[in-house]
C-alpha atoms as a PDB file:
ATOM      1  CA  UNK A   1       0.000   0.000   0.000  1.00  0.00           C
ATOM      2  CA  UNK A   2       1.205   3.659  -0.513  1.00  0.00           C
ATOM      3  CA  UNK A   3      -0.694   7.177  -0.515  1.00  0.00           C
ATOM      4  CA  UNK A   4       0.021   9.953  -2.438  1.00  0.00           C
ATOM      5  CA  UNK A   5      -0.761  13.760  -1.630  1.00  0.00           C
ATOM      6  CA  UNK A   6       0.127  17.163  -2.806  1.00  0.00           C
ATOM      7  CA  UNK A   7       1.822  17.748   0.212  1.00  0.00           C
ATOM      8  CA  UNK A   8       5.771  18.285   0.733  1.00  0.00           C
ATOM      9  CA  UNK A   9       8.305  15.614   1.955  1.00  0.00           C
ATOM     10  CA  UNK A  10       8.578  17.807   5.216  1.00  0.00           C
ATOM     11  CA  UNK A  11       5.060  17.322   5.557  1.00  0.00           C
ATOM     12  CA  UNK A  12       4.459  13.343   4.934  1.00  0.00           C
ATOM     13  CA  UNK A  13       7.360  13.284   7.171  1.00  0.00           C
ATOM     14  CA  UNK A  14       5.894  14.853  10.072  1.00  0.00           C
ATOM     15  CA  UNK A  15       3.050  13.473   9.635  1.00  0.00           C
ATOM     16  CA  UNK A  16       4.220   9.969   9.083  1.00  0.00           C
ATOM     17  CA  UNK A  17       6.175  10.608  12.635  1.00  0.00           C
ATOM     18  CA  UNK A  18       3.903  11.636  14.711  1.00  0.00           C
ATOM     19  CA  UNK A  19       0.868   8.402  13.308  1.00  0.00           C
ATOM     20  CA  UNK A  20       3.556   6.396  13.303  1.00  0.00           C
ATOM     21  CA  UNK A  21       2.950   5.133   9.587  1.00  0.00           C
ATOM     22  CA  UNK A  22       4.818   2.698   8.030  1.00  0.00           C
ATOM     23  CA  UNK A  23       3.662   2.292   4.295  1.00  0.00           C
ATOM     24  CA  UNK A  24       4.828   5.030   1.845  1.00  0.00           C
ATOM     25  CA  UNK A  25       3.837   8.165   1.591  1.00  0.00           C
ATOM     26  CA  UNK A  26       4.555   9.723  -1.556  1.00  0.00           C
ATOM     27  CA  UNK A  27       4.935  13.495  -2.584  1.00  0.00           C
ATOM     28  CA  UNK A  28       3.781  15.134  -5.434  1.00  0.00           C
ATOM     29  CA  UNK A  29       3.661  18.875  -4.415  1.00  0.00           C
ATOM     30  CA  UNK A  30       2.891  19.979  -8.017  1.00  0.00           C
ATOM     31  CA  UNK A  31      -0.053  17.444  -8.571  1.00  0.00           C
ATOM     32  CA  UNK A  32       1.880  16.568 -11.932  1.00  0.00           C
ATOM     33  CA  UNK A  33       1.017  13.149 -11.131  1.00  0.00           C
ATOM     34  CA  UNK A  34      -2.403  13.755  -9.780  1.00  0.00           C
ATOM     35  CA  UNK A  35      -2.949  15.953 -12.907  1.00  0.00           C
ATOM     36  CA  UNK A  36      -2.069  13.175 -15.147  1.00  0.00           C
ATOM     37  CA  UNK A  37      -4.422  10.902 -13.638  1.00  0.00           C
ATOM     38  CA  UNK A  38      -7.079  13.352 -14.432  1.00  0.00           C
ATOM     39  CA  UNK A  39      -8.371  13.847 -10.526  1.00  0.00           C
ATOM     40  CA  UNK A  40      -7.528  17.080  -9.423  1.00  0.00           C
ATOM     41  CA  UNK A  41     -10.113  18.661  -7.764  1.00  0.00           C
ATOM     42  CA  UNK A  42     -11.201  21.559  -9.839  1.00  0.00           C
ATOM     43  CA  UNK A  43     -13.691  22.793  -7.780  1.00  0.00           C
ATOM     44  CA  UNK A  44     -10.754  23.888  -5.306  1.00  0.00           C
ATOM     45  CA  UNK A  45      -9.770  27.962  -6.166  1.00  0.00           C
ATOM     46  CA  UNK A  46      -6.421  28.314  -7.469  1.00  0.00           C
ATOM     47  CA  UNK A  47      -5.741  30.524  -4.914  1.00  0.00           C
ATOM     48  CA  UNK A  48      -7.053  28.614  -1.977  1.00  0.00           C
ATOM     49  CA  UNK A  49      -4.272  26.639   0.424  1.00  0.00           C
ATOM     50  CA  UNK A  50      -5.889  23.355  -0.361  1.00  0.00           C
ATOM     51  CA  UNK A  51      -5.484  23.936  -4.306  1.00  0.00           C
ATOM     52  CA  UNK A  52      -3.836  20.722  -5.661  1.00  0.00           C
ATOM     53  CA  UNK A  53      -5.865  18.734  -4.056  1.00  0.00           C
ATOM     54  CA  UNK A  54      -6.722  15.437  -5.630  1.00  0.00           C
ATOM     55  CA  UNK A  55     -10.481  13.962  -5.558  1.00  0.00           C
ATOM     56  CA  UNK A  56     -10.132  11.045  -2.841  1.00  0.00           C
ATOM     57  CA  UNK A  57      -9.889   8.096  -4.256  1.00  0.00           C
ATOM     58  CA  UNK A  58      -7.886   4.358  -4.123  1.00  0.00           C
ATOM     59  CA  UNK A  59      -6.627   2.154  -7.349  1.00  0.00           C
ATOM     60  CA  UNK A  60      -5.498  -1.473  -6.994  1.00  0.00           C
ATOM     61  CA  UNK A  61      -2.865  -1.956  -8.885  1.00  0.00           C
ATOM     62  CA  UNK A  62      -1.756  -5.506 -10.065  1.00  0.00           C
ATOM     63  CA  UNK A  63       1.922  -6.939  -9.956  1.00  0.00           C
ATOM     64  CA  UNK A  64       2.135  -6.221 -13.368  1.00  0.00           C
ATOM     65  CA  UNK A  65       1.241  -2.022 -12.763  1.00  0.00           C
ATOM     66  CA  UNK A  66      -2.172  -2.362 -13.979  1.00  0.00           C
ATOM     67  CA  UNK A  67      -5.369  -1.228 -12.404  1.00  0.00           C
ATOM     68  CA  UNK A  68      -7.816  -3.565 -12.041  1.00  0.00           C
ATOM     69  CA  UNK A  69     -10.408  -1.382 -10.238  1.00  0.00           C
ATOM     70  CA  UNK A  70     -10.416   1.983  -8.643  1.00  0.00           C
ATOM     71  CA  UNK A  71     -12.611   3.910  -6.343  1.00  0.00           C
ATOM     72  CA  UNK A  72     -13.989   6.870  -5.729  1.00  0.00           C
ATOM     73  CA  UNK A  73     -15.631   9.515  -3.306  1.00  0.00           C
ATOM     74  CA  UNK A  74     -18.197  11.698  -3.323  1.00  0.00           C
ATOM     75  CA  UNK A  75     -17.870  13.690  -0.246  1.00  0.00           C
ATOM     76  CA  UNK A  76     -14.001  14.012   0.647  1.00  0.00           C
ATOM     77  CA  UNK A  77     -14.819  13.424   4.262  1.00  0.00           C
ATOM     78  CA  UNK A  78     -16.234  10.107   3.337  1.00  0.00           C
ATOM     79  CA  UNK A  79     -13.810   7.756   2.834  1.00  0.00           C
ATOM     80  CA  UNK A  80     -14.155   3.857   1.811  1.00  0.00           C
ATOM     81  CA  UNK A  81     -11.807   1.980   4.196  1.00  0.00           C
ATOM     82  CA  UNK A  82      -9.534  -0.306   2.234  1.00  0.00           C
ATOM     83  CA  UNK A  83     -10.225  -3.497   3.807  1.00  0.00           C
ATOM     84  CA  UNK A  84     -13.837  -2.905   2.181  1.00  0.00           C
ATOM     85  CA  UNK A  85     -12.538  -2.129  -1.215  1.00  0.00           C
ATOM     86  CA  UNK A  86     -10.548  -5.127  -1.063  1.00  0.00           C
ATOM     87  CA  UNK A  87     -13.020  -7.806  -0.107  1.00  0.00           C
ATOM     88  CA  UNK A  88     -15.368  -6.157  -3.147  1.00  0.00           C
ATOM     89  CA  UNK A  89     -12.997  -7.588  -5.052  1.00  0.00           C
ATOM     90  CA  UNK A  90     -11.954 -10.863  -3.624  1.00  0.00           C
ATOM     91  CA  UNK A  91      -8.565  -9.346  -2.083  1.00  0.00           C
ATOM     92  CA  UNK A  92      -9.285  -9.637   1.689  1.00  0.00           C
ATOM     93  CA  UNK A  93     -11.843 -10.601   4.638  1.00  0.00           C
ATOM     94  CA  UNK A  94     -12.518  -8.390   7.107  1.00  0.00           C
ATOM     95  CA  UNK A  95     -11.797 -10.467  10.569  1.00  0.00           C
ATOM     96  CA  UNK A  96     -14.983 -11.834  12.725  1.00  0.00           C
ATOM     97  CA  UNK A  97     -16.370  -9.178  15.736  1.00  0.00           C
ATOM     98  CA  UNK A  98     -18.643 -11.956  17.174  1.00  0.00           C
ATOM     99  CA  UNK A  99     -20.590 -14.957  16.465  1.00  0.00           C
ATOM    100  CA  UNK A 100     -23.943 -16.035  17.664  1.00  0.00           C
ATOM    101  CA  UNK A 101     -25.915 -19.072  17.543  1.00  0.00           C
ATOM    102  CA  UNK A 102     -29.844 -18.705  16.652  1.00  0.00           C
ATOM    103  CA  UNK A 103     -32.135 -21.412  16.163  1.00  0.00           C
ATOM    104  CA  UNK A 104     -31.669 -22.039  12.123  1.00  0.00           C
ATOM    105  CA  UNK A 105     -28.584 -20.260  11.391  1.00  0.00           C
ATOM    106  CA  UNK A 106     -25.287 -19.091  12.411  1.00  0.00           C
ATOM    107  CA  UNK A 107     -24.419 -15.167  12.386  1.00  0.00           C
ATOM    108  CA  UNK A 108     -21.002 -13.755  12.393  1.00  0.00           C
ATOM    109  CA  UNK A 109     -20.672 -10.058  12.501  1.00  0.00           C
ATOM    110  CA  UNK A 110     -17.198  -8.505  11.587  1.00  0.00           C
ATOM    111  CA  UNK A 111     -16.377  -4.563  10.551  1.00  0.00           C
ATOM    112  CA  UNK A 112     -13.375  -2.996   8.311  1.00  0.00           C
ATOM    113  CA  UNK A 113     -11.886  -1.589  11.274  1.00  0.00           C
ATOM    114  CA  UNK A 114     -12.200  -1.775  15.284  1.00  0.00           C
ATOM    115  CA  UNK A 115     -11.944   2.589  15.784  1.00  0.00           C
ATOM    116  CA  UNK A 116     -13.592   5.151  14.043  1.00  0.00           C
ATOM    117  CA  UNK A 117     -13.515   8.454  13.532  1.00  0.00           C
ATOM    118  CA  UNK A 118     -15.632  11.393  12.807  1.00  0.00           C
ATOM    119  CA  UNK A 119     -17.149  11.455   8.698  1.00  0.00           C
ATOM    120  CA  UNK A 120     -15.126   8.155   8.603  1.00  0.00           C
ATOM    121  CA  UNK A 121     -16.743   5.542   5.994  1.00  0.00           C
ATOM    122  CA  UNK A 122     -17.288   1.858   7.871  1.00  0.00           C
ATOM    123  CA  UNK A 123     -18.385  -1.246   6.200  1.00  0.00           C
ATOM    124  CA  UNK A 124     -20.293  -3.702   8.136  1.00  0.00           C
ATOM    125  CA  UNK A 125     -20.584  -7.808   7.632  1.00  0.00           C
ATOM    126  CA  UNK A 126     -23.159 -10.158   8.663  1.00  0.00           C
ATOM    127  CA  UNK A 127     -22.172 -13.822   7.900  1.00  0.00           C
ATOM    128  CA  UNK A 128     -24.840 -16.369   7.762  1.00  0.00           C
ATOM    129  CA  UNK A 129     -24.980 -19.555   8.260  1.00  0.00           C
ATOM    130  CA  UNK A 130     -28.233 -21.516   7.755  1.00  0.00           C
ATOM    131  CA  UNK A 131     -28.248 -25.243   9.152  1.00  0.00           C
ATOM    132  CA  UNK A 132     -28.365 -28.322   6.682  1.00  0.00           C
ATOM    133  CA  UNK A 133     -32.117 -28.707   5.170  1.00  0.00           C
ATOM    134  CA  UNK A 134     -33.085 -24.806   5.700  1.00  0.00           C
ATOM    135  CA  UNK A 135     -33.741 -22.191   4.224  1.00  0.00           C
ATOM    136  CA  UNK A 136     -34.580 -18.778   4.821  1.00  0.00           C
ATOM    137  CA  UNK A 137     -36.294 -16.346   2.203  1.00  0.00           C
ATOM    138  CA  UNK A 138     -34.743 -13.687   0.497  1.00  0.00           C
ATOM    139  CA  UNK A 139     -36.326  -9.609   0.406  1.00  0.00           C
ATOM    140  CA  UNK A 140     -38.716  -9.493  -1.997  1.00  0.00           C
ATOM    141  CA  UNK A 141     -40.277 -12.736  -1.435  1.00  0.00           C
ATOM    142  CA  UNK A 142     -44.250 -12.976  -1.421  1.00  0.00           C
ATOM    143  CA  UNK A 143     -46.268 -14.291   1.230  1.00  0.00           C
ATOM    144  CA  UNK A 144     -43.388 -15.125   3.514  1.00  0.00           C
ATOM    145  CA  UNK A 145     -40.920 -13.106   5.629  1.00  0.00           C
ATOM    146  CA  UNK A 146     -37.987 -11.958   3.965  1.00  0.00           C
ATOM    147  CA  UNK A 147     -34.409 -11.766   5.703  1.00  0.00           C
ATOM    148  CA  UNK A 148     -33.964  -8.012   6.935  1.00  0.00           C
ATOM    149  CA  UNK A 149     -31.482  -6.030   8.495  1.00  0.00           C
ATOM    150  CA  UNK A 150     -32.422  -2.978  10.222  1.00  0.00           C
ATOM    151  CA  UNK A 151     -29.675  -0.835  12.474  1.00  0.00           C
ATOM    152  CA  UNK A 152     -31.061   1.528  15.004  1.00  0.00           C
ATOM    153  CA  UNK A 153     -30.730   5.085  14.184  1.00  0.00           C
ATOM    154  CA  UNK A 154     -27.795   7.029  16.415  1.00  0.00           C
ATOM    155  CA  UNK A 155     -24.804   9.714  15.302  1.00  0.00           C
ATOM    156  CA  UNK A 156     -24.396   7.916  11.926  1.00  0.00           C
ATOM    157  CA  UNK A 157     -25.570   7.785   8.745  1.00  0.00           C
ATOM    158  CA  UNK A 158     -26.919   4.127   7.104  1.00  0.00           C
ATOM    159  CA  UNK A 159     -26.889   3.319   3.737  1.00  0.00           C
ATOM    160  CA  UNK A 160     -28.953   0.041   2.386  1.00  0.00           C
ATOM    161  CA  UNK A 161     -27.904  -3.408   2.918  1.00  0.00           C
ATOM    162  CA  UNK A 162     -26.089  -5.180  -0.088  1.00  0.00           C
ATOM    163  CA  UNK A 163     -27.785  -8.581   0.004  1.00  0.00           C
ATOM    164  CA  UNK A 164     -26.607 -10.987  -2.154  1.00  0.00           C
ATOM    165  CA  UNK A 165     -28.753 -12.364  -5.462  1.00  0.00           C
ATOM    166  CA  UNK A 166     -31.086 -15.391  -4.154  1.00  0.00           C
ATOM    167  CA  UNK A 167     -31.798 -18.681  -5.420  1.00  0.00           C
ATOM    168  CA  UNK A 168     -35.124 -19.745  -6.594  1.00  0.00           C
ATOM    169  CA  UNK A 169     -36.317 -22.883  -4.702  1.00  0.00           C
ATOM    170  CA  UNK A 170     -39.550 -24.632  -5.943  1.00  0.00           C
ATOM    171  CA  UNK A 171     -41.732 -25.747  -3.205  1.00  0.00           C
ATOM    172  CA  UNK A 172     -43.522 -28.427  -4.944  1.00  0.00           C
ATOM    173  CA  UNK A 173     -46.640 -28.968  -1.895  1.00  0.00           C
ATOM    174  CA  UNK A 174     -47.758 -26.034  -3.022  1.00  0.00           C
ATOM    175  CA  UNK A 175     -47.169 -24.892  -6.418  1.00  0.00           C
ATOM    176  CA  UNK A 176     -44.863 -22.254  -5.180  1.00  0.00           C
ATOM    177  CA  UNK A 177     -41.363 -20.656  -6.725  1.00  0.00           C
ATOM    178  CA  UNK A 178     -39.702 -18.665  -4.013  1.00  0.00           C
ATOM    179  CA  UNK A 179     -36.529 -16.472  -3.764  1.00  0.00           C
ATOM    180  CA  UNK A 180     -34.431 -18.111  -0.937  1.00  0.00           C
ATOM    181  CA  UNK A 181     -30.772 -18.473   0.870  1.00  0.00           C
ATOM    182  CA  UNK A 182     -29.554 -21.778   1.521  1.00  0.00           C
ATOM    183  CA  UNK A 183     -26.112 -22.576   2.585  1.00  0.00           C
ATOM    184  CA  UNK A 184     -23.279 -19.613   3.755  1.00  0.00           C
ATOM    185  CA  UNK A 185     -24.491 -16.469   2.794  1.00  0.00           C
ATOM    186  CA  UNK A 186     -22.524 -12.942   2.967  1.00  0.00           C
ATOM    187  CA  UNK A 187     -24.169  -9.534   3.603  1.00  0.00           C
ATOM    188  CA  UNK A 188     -22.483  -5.835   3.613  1.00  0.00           C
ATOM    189  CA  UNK A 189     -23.660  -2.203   4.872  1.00  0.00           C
ATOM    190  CA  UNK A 190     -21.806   0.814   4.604  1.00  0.00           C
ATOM    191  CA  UNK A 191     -22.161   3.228   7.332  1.00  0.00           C
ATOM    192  CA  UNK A 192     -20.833   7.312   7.875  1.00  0.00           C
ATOM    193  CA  UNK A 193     -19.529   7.902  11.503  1.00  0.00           C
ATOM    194  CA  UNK A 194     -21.318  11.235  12.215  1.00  0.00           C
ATOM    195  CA  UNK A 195     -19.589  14.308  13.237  1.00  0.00           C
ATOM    196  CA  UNK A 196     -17.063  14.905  16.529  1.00  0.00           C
ATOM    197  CA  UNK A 197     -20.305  16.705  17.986  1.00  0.00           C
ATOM    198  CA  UNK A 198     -23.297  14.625  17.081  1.00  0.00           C
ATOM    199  CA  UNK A 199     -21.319  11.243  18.134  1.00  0.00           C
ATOM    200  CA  UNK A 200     -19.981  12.407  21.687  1.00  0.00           C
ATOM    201  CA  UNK A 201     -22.870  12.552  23.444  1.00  0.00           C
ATOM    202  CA  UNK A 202     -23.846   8.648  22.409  1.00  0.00           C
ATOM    203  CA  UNK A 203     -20.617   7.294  23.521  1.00  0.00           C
ATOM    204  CA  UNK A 204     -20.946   4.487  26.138  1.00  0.00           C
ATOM    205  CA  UNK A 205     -18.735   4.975  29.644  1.00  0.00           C
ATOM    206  CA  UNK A 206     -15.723   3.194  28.100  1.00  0.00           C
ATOM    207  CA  UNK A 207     -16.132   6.387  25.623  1.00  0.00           C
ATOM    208  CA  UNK A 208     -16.967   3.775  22.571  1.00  0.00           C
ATOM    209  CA  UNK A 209     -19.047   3.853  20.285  1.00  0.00           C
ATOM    210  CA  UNK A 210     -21.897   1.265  19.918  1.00  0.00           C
ATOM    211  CA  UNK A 211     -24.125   0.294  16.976  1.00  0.00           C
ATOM    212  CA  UNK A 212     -27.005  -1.489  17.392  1.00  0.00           C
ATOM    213  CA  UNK A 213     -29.214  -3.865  14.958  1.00  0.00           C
ATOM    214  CA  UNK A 214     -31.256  -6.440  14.279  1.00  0.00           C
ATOM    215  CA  UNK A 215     -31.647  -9.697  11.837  1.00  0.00           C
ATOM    216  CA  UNK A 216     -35.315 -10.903  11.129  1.00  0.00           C
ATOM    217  CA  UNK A 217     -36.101 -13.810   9.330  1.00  0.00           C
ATOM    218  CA  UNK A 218     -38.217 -16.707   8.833  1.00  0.00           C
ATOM    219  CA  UNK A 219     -36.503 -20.148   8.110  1.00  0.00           C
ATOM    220  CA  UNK A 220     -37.952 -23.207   6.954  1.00  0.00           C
ATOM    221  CA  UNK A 221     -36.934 -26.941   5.929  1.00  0.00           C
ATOM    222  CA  UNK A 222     -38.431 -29.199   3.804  1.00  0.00           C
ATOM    223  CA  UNK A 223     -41.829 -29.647   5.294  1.00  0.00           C
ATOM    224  CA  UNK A 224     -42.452 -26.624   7.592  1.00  0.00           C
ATOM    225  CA  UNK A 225     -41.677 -23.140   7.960  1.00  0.00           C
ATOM    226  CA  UNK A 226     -40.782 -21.968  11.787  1.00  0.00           C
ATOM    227  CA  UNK A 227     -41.921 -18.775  13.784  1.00  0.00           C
ATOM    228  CA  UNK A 228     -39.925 -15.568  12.477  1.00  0.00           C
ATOM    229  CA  UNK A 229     -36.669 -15.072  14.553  1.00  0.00           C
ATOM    230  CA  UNK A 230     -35.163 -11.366  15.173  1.00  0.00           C
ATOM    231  CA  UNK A 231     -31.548 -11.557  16.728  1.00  0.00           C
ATOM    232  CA  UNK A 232     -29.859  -8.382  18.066  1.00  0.00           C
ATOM    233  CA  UNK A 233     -26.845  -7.288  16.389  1.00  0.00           C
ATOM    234  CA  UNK A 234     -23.963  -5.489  18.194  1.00  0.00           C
ATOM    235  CA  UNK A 235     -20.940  -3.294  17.188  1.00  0.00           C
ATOM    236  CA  UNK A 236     -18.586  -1.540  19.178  1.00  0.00           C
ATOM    237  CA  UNK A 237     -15.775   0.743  17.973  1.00  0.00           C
ATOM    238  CA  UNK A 238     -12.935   2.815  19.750  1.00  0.00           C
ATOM    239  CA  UNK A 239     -13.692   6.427  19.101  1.00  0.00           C
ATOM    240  CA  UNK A 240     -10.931   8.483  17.849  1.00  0.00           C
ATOM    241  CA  UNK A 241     -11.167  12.566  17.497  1.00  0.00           C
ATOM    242  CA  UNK A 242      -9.639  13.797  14.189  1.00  0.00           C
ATOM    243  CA  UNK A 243      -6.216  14.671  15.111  1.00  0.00           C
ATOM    244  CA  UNK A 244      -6.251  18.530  14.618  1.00  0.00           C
ATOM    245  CA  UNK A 245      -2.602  19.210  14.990  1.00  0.00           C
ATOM    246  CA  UNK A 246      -0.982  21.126  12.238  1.00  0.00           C
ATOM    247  CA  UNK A 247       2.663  20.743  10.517  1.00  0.00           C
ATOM    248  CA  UNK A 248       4.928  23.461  11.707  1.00  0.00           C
ATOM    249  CA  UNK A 249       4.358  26.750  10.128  1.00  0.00           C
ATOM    250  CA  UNK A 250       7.116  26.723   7.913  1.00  0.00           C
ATOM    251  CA  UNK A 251       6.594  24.027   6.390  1.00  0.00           C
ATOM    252  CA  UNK A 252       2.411  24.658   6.057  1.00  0.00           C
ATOM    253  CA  UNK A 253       1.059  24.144   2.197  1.00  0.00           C
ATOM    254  CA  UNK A 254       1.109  27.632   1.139  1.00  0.00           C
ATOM    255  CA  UNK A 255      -1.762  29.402  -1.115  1.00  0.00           C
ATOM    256  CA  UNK A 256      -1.462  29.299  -5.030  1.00  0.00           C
ATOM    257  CA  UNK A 257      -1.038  32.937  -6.532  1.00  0.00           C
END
């Protein structure tokens, strides 16, 4: 992994020292390089401090140099954490938060990171795995209770669940062609930490901050379907300010002309 900014050596450098980062942090304090990618952000004024600015953004690259895929933001205090960009496209897992047992399936919940910080972008996982024989219908299904996850609204902002594209199972008893999930199935949701002020007030006494959920379904096997099931869903993160120290003057990105 490396970054690259329009900011000077004597800047990554300080930087880099005081977050103690490891990767590479490259400088390109004349956006040449962000120019010939085509991001700069033009709606920056040439004579504003932050002019040079790129649109945020990530590439994978291959070990041959190529991109395969790229990403981008946009709100440029958004930000899509890389572990989520990578397991969109196969690279990596995020690691499991916690696991719990329901009647007719198996939930894991994991996150792309364990802190947050204000306007930071989070993806959330829900693992599921139904027991041998069952089923449980997928959104959209008629007549039957679909799997849905609902979080509880707090200092954040929710965007919809990415559920993955059903089977069709024909239920022969009755004539019926259903949307379903059988087997291990994998669900995302991206959420927005809110800002320094709306999340401070919500943080528990460990000063965390908790998310809270639940999974509803209805499961069935091959010759009944069982009472719906809703299990509580739990995330908590380490909350971390936005670190509000500047570079020392001298060294400060000045204004363009």
């Amino acid at each position: 992994m490396a970054a690259i900014s329009y900011d000077s050596v004597a800047v990554l450098k300080a930087f880099a020292d005081r977050k103690h980062i490891t990767y590479p942090l490259l400088s390109d304090p004349d956006s040449k390089i962000i120019r010939t990618f085509g991001i700069l952000n033009e709606t920056v004024p040439a004579n504003s401090m932050a002019y040079g600015i790129p649109y945020p953004g990530t590439y994978l690259v291959d070990t041959s140099g190529k991109v395969v895929a790229k990403f981008f933001e946009d709100d440029f205090k958004e930000r899509t954490p890389t572990m989520e960009i990578l397991d969109r496209v196969g690279g990596a897992l995020s690691s499991t938060y916690a696991i719990v047992e329901a009647k007719h399936l198996r939930l894991s919940s994991s996150a792309s990171t364990n802190a947050v910080h204000p306007n930071q972008r989070v993806a959330l996982f829900l693992g599921i795995d139904l027991m041998p024989k069952m089923h449980a219908y997928a959104p959209g299904v008629q007549g039957y209770i679909g799997i849905e996850w609902k979080m509880t609204e707090t200092a954040a902002k929710f965007y919809p669940v990415r559920y993955p594209a059903p089977e069709t199972l024909r239920l022969e008893v009755i004539k019926e062609t259903v949307p379903v999930y059988r087997g291990h199935v994998r669900l995302g949701e991206d959420v927005v930490i809110g800002t320094e002020a709306q999340v401070k007030p919500t943080l528990n006494e460990h000063g965390e901050m908790v998310l809270e959920g639940s999974l509803r379904y209805q499961a069935c096997d091959d010759h009944e379907c069982y009472i719906p099931e809703t299990v509580p869903l739990k995330w908590t993160f380490t909350f971390e300010p936005l670190d509000r120290e500047r570079v020392p003057t001298e060294i400060q990105h000045k204004p363009g002309p």
